[in-house]
C-alpha atoms as a PDB file:
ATOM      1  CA  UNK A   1       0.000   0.000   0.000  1.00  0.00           C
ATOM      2  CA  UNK A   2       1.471   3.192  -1.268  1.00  0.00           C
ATOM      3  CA  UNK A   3       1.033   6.132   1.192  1.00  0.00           C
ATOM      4  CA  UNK A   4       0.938   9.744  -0.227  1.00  0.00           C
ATOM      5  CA  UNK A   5       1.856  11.940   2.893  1.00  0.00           C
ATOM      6  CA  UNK A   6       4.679  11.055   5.709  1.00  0.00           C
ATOM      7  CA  UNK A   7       1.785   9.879   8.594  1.00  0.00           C
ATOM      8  CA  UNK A   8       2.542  11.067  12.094  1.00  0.00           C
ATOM      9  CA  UNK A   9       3.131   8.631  14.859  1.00  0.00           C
ATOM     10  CA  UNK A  10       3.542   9.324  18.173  1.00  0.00           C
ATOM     11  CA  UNK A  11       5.992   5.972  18.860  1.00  0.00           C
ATOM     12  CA  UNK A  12       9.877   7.249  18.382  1.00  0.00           C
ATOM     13  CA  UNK A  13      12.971   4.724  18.696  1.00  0.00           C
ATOM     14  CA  UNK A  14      13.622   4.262  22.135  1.00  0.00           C
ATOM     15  CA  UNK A  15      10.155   4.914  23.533  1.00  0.00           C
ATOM     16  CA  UNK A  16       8.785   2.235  25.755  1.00  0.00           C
ATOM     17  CA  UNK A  17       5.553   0.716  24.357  1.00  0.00           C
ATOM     18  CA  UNK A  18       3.325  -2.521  25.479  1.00  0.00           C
ATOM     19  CA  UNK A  19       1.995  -4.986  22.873  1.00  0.00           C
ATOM     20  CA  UNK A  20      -1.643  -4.465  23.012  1.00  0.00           C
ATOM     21  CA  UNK A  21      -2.703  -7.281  19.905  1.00  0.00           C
ATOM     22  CA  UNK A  22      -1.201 -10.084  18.406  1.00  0.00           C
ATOM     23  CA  UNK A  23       0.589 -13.429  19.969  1.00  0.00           C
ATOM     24  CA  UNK A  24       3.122 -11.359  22.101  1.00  0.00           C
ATOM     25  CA  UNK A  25       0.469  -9.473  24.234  1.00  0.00           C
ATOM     26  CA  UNK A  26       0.979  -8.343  27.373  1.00  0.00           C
ATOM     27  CA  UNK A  27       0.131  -5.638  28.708  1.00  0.00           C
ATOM     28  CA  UNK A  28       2.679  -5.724  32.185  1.00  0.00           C
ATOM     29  CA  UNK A  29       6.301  -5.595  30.588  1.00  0.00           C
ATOM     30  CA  UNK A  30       7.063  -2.494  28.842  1.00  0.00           C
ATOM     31  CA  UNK A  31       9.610  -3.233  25.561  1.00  0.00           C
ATOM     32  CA  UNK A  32      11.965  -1.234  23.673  1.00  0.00           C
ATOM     33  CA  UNK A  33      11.256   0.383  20.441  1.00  0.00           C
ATOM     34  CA  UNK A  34      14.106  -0.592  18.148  1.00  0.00           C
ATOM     35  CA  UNK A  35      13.067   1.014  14.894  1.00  0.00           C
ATOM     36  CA  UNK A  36       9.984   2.784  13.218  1.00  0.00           C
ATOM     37  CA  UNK A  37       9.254   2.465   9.729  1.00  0.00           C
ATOM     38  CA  UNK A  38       6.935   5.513   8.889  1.00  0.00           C
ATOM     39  CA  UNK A  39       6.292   4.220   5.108  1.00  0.00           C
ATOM     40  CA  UNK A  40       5.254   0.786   5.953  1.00  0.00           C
ATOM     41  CA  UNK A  41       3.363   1.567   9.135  1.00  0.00           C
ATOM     42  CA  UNK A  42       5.160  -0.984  11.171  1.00  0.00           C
ATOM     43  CA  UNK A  43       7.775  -0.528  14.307  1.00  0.00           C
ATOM     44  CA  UNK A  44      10.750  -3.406  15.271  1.00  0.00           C
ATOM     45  CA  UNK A  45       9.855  -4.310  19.456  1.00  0.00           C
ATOM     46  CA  UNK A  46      12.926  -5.621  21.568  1.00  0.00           C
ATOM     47  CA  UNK A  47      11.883  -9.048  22.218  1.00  0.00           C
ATOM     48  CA  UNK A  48       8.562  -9.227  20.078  1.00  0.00           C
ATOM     49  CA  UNK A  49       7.216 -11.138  17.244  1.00  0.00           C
ATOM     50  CA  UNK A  50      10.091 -13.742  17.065  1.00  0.00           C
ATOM     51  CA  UNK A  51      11.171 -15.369  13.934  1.00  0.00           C
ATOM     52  CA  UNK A  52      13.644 -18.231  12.902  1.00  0.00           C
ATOM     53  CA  UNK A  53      15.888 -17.339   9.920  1.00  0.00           C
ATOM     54  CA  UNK A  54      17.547 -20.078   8.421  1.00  0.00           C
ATOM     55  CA  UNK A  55      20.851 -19.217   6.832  1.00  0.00           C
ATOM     56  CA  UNK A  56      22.951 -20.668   4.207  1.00  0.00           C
ATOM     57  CA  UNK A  57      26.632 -21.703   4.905  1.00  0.00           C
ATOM     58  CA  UNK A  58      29.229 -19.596   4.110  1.00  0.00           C
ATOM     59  CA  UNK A  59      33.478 -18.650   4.526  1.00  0.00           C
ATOM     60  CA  UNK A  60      32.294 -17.586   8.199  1.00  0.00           C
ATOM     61  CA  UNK A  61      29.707 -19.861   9.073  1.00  0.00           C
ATOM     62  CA  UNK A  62      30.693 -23.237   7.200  1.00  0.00           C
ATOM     63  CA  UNK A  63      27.990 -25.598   9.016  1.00  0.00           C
ATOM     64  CA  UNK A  64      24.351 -22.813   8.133  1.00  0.00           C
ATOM     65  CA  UNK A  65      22.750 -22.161  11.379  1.00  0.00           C
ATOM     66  CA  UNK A  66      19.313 -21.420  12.639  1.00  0.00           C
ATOM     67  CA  UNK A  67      19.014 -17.791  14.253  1.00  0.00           C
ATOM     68  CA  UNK A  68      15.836 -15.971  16.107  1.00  0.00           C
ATOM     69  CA  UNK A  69      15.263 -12.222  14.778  1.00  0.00           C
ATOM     70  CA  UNK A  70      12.461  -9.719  15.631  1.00  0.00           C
ATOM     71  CA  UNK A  71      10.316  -9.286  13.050  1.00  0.00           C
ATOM     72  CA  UNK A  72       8.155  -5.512  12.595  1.00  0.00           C
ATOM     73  CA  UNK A  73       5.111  -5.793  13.723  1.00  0.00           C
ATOM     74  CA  UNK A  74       2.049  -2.835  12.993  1.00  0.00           C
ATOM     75  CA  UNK A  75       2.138   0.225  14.348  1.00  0.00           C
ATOM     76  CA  UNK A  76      -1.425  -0.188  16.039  1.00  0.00           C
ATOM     77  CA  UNK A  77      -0.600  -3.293  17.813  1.00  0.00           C
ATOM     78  CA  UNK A  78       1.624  -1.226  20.090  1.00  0.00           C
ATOM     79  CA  UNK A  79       0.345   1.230  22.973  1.00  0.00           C
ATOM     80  CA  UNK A  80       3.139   4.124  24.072  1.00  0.00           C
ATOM     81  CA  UNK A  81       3.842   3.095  27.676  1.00  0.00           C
ATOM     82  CA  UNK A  82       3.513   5.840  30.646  1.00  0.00           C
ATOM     83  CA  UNK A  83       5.836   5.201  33.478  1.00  0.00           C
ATOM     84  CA  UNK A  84       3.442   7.583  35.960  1.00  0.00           C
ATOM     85  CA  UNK A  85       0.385   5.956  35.689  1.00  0.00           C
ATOM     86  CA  UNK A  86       1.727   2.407  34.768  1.00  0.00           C
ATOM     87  CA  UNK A  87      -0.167   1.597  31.858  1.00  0.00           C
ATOM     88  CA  UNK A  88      -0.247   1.989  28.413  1.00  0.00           C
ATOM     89  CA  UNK A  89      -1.537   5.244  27.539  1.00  0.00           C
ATOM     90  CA  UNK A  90      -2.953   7.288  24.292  1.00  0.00           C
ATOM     91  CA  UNK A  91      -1.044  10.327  23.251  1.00  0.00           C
ATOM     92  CA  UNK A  92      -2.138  14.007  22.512  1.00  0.00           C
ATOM     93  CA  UNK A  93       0.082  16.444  20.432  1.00  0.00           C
ATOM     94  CA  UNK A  94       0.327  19.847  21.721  1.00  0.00           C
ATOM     95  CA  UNK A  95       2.496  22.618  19.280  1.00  0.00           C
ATOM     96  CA  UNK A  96       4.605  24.316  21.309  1.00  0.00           C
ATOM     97  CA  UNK A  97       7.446  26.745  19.787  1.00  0.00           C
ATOM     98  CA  UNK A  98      10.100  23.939  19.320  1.00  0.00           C
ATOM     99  CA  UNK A  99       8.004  21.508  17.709  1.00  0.00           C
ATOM    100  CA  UNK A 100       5.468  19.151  18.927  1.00  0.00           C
ATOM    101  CA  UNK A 101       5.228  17.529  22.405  1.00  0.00           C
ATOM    102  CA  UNK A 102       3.710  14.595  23.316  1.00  0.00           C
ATOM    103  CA  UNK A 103       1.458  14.780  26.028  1.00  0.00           C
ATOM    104  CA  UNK A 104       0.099  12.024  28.306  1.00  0.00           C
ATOM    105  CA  UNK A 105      -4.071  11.713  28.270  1.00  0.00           C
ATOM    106  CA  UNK A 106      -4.196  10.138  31.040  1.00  0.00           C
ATOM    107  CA  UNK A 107      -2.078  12.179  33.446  1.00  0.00           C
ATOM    108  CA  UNK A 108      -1.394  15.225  31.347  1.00  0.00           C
ATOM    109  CA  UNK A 109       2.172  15.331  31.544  1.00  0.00           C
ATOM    110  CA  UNK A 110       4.686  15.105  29.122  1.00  0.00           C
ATOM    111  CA  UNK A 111       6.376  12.298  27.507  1.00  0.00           C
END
């Protein structure tokens, strides 16, 4: 799917999020955000949505080997964590004269 404007998230790299959908929900450990990937819609999750990659032998690795990767998973599957209120929590942008800041709904602070 082909997207004709850069969407807006409000999930950076390095932000702590909580899988809210999928196989890996859980909504008590916070994760990592490794990478976003704006075009596709998806983020990369420390530790979520495993996948075994099989790969072929070569000069380094003469025998193959089996390895477990993250895979991306989509963007809405994933809730921006709030370390005040200890939960997952939606996000409201407020312009300020730098930018944009990302503010909390549920206690109204920033992020």
């Amino acid at each position: 799917m082909k997207q004709r404007f850069k969407p807006k998230f409000n999930i950076k790299k390095g932000d702590s999020v909580i899988v809210i959908a999928g196989n890996d929900k859980d909504r008590t450990t916070p994760k990592t955000v490794v990478a976003v990937m704006p075009s596709e819609g998806r983020v990369l999750v420390e530790g979520v949505n495993m996948v075994t990659k099989h790969l072929k032998p070569n000069a380094q690795n003469p025998q193959g080997s089996i390895i477990k990767e993250e895979a991306p998973i989509h963007i809405s599957n994933v809730m921006l964590w709030d370390a005040k209120a200890k939960a997952g929590t939606r996000v409201n942008r407020v312009r300020t004269a730098t930018g944009f800041t990302r503010i909390s709904k549920q206690t109204g602070e920033a992020i």
